[in-house]
N, C-alpha and C. Protein backbone atom coordinates (compact mmCIF):
# COMPACT_ATOMS: atom_id res chain seq x y z
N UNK A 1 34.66 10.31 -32.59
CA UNK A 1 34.25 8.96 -32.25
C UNK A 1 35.14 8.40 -31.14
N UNK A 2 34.66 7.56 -30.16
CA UNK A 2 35.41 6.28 -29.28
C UNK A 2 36.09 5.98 -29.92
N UNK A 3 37.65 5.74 -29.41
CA UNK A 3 38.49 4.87 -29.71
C UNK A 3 38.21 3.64 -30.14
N UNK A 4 37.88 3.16 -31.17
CA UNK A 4 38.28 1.92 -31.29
C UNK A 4 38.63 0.65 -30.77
N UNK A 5 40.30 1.41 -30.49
CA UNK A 5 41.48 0.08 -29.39
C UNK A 5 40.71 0.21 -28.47
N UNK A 6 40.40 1.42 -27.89
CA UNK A 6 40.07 1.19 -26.55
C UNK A 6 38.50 0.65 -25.83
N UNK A 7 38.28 0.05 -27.05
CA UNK A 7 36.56 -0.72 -26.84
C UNK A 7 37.25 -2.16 -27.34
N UNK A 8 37.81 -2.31 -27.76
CA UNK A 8 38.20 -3.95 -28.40
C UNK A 8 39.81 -4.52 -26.84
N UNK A 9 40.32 -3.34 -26.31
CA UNK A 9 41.12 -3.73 -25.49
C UNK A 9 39.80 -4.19 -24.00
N UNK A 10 38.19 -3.56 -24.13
CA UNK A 10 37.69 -3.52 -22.95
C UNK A 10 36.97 -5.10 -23.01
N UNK A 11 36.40 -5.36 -24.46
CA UNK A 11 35.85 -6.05 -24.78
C UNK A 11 37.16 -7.60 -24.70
N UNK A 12 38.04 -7.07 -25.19
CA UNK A 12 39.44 -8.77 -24.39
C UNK A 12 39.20 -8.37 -23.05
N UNK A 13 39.05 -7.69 -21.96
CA UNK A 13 39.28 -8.10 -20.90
C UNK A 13 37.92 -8.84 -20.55
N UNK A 14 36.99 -8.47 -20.94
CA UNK A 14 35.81 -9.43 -20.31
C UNK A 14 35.47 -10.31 -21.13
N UNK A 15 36.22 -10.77 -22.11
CA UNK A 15 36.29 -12.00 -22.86
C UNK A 15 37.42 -12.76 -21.34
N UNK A 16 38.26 -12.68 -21.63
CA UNK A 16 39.67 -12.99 -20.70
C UNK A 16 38.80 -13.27 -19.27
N UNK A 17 38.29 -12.02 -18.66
CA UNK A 17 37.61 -12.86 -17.18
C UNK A 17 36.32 -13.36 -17.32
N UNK A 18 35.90 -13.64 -18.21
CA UNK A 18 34.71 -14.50 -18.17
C UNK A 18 34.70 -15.80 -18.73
N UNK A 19 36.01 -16.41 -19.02
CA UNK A 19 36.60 -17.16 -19.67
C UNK A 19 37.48 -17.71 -18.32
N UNK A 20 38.35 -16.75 -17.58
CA UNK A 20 38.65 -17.42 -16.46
C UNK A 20 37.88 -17.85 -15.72
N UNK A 21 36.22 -17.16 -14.96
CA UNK A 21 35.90 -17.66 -14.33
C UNK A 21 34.41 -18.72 -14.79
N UNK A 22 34.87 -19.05 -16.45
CA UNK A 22 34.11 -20.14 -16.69
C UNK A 22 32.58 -19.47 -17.10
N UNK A 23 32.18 -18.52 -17.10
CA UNK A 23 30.74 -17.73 -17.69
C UNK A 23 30.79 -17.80 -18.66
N UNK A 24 29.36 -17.47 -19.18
CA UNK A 24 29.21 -16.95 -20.15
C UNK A 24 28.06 -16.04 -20.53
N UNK A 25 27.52 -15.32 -21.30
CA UNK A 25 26.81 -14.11 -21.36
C UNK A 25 26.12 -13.77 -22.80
N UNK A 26 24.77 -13.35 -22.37
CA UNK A 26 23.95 -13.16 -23.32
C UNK A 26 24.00 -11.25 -23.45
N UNK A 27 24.08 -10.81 -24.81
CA UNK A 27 23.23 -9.12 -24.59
C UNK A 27 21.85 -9.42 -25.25
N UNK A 28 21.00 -7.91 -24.92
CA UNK A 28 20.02 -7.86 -25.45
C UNK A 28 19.87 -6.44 -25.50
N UNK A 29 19.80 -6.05 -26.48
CA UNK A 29 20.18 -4.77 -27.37
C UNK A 29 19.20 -3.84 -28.08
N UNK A 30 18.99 -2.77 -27.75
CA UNK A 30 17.99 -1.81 -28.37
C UNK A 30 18.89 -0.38 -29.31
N UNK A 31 19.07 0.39 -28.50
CA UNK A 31 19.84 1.23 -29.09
C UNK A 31 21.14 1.05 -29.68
N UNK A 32 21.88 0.25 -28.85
CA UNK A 32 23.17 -0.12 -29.44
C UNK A 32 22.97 -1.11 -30.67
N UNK A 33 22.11 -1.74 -31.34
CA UNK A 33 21.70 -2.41 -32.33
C UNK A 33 22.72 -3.80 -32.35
N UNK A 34 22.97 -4.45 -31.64
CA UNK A 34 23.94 -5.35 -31.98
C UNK A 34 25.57 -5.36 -31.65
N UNK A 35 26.14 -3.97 -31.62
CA UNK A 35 27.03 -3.40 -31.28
C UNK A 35 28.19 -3.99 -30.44
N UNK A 36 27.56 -4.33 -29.29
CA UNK A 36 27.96 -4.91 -28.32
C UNK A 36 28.80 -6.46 -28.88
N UNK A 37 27.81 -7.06 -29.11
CA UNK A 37 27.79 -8.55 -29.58
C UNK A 37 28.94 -8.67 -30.47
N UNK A 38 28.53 -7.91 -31.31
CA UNK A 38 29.45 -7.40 -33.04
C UNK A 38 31.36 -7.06 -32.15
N UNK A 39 31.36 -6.16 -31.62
CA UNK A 39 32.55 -6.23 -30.24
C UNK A 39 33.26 -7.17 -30.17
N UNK A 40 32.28 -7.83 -29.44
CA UNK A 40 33.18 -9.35 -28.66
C UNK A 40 33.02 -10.21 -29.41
N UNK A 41 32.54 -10.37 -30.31
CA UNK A 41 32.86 -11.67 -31.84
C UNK A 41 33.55 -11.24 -32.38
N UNK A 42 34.17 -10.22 -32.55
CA UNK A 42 35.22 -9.69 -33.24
C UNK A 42 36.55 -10.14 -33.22
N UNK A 43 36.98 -10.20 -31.32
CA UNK A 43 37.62 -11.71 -31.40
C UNK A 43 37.84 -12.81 -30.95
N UNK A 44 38.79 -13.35 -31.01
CA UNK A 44 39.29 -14.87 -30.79
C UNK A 44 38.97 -15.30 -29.33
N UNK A 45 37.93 -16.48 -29.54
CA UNK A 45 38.22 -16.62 -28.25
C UNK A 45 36.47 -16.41 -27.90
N UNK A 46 35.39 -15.67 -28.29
CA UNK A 46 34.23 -15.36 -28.18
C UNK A 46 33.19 -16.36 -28.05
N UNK A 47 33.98 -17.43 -28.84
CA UNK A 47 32.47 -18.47 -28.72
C UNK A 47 32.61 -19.38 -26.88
N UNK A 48 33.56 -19.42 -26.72
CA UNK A 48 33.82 -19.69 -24.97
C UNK A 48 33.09 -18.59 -24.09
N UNK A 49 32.54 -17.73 -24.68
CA UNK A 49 31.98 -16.72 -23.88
C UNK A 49 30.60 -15.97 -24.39
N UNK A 50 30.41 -15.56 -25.57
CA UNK A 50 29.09 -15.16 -25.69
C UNK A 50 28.11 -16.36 -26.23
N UNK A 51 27.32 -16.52 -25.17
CA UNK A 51 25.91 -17.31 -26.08
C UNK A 51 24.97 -17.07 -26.91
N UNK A 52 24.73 -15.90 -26.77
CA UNK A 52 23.52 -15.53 -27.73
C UNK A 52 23.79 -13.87 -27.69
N UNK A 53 23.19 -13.50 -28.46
CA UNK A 53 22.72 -12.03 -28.44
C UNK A 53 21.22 -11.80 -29.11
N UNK A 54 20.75 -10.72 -28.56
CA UNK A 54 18.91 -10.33 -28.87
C UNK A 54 19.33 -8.81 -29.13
N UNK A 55 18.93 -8.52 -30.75
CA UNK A 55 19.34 -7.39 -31.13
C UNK A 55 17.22 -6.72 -30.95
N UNK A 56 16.61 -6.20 -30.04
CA UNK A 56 15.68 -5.93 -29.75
C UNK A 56 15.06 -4.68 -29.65
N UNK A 57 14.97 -4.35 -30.67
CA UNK A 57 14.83 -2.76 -31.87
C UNK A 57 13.57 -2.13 -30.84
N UNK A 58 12.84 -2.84 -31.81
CA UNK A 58 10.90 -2.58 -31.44
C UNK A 58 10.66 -2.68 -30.07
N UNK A 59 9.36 -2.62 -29.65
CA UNK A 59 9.26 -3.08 -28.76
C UNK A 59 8.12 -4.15 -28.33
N UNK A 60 7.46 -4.42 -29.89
CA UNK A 60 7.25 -6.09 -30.02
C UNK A 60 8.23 -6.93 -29.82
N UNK A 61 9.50 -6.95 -30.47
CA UNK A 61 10.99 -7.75 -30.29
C UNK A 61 11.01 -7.97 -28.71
N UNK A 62 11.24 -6.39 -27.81
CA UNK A 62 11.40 -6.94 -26.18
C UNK A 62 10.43 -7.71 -25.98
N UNK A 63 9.06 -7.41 -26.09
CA UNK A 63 7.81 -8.41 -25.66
C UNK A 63 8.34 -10.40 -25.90
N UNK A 64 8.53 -9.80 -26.97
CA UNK A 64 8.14 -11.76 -28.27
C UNK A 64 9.62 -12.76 -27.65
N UNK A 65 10.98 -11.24 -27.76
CA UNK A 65 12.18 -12.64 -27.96
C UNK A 65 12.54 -12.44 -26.34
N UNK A 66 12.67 -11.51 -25.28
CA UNK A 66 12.59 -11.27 -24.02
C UNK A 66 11.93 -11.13 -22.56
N UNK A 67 10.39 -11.35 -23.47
CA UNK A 67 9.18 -11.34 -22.33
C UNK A 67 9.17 -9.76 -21.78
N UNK A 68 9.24 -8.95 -22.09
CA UNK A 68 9.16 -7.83 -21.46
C UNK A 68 7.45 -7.43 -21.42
N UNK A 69 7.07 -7.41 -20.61
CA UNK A 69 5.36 -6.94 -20.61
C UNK A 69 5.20 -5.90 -21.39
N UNK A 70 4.69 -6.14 -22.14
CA UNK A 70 3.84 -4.93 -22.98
C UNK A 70 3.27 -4.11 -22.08
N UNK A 71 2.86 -3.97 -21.35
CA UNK A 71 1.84 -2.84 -20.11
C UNK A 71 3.22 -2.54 -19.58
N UNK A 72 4.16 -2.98 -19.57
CA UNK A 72 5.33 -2.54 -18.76
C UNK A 72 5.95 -1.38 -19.85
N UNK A 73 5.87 -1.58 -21.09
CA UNK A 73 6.55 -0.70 -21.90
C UNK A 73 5.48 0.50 -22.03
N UNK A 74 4.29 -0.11 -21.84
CA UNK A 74 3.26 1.86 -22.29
C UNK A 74 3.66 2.02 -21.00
N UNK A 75 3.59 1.79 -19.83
CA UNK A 75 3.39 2.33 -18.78
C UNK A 75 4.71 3.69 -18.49
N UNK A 76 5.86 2.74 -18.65
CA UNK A 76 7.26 3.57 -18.40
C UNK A 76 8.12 4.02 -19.63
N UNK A 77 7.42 3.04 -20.66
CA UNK A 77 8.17 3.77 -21.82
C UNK A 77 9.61 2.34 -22.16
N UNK A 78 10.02 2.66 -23.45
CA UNK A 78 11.11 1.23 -23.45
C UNK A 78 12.33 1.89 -23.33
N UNK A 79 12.55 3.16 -22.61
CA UNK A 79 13.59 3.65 -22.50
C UNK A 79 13.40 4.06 -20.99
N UNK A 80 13.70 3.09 -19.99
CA UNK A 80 13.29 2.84 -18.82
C UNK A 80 14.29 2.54 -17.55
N UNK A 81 13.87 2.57 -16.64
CA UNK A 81 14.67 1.08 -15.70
C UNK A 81 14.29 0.43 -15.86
N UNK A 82 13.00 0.42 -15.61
CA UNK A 82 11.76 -1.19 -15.62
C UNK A 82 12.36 -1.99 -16.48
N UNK A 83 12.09 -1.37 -17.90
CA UNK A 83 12.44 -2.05 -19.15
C UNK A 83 14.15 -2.61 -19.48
N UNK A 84 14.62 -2.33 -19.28
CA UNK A 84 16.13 -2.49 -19.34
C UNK A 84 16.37 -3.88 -18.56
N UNK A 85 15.76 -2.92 -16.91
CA UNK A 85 16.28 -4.48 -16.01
C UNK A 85 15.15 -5.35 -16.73
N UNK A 86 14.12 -5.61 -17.15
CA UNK A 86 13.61 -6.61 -17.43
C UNK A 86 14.54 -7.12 -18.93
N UNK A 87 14.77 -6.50 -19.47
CA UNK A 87 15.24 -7.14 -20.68
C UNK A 87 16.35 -7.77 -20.40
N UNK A 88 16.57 -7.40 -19.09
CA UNK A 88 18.36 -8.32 -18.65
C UNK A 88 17.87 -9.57 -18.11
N UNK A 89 17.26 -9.55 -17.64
CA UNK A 89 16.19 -10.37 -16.70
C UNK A 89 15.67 -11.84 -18.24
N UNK A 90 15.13 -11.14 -19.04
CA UNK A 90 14.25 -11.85 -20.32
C UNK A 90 15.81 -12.13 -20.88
N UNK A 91 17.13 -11.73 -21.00
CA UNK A 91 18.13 -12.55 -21.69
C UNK A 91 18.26 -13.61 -21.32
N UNK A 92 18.68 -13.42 -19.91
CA UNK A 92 19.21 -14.61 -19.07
C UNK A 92 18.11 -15.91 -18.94
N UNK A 93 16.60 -15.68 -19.37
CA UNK A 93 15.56 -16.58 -19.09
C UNK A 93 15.42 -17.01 -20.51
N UNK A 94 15.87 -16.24 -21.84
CA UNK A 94 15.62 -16.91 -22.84
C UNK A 94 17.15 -17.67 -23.58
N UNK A 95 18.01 -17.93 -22.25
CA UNK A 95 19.26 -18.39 -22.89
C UNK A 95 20.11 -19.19 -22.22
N UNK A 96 20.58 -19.75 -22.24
CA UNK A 96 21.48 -20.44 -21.14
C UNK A 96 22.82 -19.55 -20.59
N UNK A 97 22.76 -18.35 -20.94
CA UNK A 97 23.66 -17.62 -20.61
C UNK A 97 24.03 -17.49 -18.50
N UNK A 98 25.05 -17.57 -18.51
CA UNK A 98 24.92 -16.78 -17.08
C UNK A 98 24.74 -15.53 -16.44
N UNK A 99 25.01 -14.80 -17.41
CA UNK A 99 25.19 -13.03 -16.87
C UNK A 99 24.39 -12.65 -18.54
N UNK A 100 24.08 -11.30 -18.05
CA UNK A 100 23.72 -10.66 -19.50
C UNK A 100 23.52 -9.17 -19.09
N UNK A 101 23.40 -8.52 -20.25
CA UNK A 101 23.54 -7.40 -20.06
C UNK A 101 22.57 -6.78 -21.24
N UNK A 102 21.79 -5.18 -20.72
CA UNK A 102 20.73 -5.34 -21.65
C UNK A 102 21.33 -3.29 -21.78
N UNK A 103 20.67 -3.10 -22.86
CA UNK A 103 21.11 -1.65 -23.37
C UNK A 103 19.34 -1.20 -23.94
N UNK A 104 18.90 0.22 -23.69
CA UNK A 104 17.92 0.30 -23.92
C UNK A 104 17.88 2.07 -24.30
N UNK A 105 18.00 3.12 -24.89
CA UNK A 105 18.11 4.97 -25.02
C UNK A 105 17.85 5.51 -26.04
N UNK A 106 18.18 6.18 -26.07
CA UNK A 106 17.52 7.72 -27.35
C UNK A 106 19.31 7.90 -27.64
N UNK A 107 19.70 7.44 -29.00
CA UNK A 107 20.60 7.83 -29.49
C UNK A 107 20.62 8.85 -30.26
N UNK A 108 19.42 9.66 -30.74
CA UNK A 108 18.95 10.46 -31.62
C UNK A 108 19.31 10.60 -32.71
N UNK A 109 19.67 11.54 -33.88
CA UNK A 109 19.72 13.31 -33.28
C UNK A 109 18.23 13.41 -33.12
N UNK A 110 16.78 12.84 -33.14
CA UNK A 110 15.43 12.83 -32.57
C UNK A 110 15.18 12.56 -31.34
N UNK A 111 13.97 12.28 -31.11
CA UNK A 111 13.18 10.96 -30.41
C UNK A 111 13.46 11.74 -29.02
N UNK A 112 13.83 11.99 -28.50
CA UNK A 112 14.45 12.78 -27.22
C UNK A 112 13.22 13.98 -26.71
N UNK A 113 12.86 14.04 -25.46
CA UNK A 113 11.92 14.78 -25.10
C UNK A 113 12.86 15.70 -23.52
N UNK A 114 12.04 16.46 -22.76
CA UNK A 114 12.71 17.43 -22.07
C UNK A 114 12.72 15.85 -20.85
N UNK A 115 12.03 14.80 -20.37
CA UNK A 115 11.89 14.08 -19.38
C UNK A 115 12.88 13.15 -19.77
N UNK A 116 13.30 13.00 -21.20
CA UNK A 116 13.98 11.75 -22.01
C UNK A 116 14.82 12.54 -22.90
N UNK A 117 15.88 12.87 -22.56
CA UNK A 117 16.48 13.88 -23.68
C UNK A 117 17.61 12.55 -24.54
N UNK A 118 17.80 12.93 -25.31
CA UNK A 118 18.74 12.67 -26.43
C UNK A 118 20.34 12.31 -25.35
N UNK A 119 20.69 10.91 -25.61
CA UNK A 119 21.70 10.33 -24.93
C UNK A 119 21.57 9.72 -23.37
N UNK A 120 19.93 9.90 -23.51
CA UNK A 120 19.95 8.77 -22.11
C UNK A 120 19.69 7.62 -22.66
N UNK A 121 20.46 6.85 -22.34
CA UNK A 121 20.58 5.43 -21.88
C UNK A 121 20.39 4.51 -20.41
N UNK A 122 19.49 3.10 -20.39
CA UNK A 122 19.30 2.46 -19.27
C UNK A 122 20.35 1.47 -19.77
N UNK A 123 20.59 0.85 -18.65
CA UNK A 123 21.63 -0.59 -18.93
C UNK A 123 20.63 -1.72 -17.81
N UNK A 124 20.22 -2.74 -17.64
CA UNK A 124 20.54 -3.73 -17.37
C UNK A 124 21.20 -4.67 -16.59
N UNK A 125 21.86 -4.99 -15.57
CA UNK A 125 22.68 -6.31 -15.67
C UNK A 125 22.68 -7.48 -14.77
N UNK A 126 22.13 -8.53 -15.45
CA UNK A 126 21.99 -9.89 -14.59
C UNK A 126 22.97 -10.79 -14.83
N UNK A 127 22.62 -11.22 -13.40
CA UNK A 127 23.82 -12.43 -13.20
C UNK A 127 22.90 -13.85 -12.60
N UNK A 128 22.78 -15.15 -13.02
CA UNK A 128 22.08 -16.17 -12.47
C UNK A 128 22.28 -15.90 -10.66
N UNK A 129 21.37 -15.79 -10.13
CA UNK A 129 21.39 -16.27 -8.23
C UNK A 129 21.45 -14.61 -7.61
N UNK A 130 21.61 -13.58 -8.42
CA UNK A 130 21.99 -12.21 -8.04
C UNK A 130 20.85 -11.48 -8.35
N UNK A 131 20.58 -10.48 -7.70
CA UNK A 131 19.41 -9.34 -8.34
C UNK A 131 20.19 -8.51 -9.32
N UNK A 132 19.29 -8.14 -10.12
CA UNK A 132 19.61 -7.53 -11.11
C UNK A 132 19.80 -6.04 -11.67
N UNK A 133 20.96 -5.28 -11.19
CA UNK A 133 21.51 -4.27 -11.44
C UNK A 133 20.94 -3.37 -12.70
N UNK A 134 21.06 -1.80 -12.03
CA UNK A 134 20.43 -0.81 -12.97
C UNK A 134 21.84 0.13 -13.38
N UNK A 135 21.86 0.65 -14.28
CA UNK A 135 22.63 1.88 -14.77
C UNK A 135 22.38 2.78 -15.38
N UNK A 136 22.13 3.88 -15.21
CA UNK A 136 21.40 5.07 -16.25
C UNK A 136 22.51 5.96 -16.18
N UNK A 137 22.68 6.14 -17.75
CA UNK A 137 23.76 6.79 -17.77
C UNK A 137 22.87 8.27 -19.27
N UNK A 138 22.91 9.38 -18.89
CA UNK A 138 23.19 10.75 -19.54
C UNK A 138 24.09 11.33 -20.12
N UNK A 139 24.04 10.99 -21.33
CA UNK A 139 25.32 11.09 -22.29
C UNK A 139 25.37 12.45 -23.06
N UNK A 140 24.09 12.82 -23.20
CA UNK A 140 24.19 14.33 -23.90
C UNK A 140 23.69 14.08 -25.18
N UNK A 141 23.95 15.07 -25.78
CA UNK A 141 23.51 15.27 -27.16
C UNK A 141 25.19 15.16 -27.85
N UNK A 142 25.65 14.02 -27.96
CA UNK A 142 27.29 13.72 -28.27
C UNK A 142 27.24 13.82 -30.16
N UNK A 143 26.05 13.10 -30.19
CA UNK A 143 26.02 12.56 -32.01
C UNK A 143 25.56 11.35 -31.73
N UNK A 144 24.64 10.67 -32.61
CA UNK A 144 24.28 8.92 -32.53
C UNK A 144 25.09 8.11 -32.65
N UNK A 145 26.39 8.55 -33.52
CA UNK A 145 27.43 7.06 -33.11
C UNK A 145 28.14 6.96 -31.77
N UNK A 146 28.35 8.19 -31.35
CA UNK A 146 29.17 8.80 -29.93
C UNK A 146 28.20 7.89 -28.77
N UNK A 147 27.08 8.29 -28.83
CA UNK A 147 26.12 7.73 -27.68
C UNK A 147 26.08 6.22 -28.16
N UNK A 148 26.15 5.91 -29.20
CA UNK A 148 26.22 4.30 -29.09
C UNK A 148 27.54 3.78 -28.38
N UNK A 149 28.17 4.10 -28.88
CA UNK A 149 29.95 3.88 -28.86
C UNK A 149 29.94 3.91 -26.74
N UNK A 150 29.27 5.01 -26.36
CA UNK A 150 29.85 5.37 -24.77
C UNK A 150 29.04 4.12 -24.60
N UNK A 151 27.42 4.21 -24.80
CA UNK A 151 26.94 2.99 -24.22
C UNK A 151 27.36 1.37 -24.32
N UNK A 152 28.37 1.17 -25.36
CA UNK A 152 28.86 -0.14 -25.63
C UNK A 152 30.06 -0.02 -24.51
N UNK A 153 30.59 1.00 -24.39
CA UNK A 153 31.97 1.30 -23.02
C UNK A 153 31.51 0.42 -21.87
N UNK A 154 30.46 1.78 -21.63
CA UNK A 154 29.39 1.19 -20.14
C UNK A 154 28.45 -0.08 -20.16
N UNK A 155 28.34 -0.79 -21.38
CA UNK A 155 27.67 -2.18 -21.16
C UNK A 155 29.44 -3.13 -20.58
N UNK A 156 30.12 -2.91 -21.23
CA UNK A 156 31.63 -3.06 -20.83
C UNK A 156 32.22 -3.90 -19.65
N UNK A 157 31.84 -2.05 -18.86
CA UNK A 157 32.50 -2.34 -18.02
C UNK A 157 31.67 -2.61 -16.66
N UNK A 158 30.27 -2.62 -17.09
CA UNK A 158 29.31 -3.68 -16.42
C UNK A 158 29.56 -4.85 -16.23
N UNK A 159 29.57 -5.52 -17.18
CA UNK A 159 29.86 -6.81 -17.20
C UNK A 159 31.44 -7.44 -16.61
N UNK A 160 31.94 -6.17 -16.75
CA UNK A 160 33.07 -6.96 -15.60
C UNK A 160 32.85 -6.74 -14.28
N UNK A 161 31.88 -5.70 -13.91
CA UNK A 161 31.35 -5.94 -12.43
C UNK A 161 30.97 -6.48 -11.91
N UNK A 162 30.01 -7.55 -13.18
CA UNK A 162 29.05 -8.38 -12.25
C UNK A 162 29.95 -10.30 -11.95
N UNK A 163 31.18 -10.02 -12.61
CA UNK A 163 32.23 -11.04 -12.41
C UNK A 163 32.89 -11.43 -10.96
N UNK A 164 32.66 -9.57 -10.21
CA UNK A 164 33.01 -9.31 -8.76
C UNK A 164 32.01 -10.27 -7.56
């Protein structure tokens, strides 16, 4: 498994600069189930910085709590770019958040096909006034907590990019 410290030391720093520069930030969450959110409430100091979180399983949930088009999800699938950046897109519009960050993959050990294998993950990431950033990251066939764990890293250290 991920270190631990070293997801709760990543998760204080973008508590710490999003707190300096006055933000604050919504996730909206598929594979990582909450993960993220669960992170940075963990500690002190979180409610100055996270507004909401959308733990968005299904993909009625992206539709209903994120606006994600339904024709957008048969078309590309909810393990997407499309879908991802839209769900970053549907945080930031269903929240007063400023930035957000959206997580969307096949953590398996299933679900994974030869086009969609097991440990891809899309990321997400909006910022109010900015276009909205993609990340696809191929994690492998690690184990389902491993691929959650990397993708909570890389929602991470997204979000301190989009601070730049």
């Amino acid at each position: 498994m991920t270190d631990t410290s070293s997801l709760l030391a990543q998760a204080e720093a973008v508590l710490r600069r999003y707190t300096e520069a006055g933000l604050t930030l919504a996730t909206a969450e598929s594979c990582t189930g909450g993960l993220i959110a669960a992170l940075l409430t963990e500690l002190s100091g979180a409610s100055a910085v996270v507004e909401r979180g959308f733990v968005t399983y299904s993909n009625d949930a992206k539709t209903e709590l994120l606006g994600v088009p339904a024709d957008m999800i048969a078309a590309h699938g909810a393990v997407s770019r499309e879908v991802a950046m839209a769900m970053a897109e549907g945080a930031l519009a269903a929240s007063r958040a400023d930035a957000a960050v959206s997580v969307t993959g096949i953590a398996g050990p299933g679900g994974g096909s030869q086009a969609k294998p097991v440990g891809l993950v899309h990321f997400g990431f909006a910022r109010k006034g900015r276009p909205v950033r993609h990340v696809e990251r191929r994690f492998g066939a690690l184990g389902r907590g491993e691929i959650r764990q990397a993708a909570v890293a890389q929602a991470l250290e997204g979000l301190l990019h989009l601070i730049d």
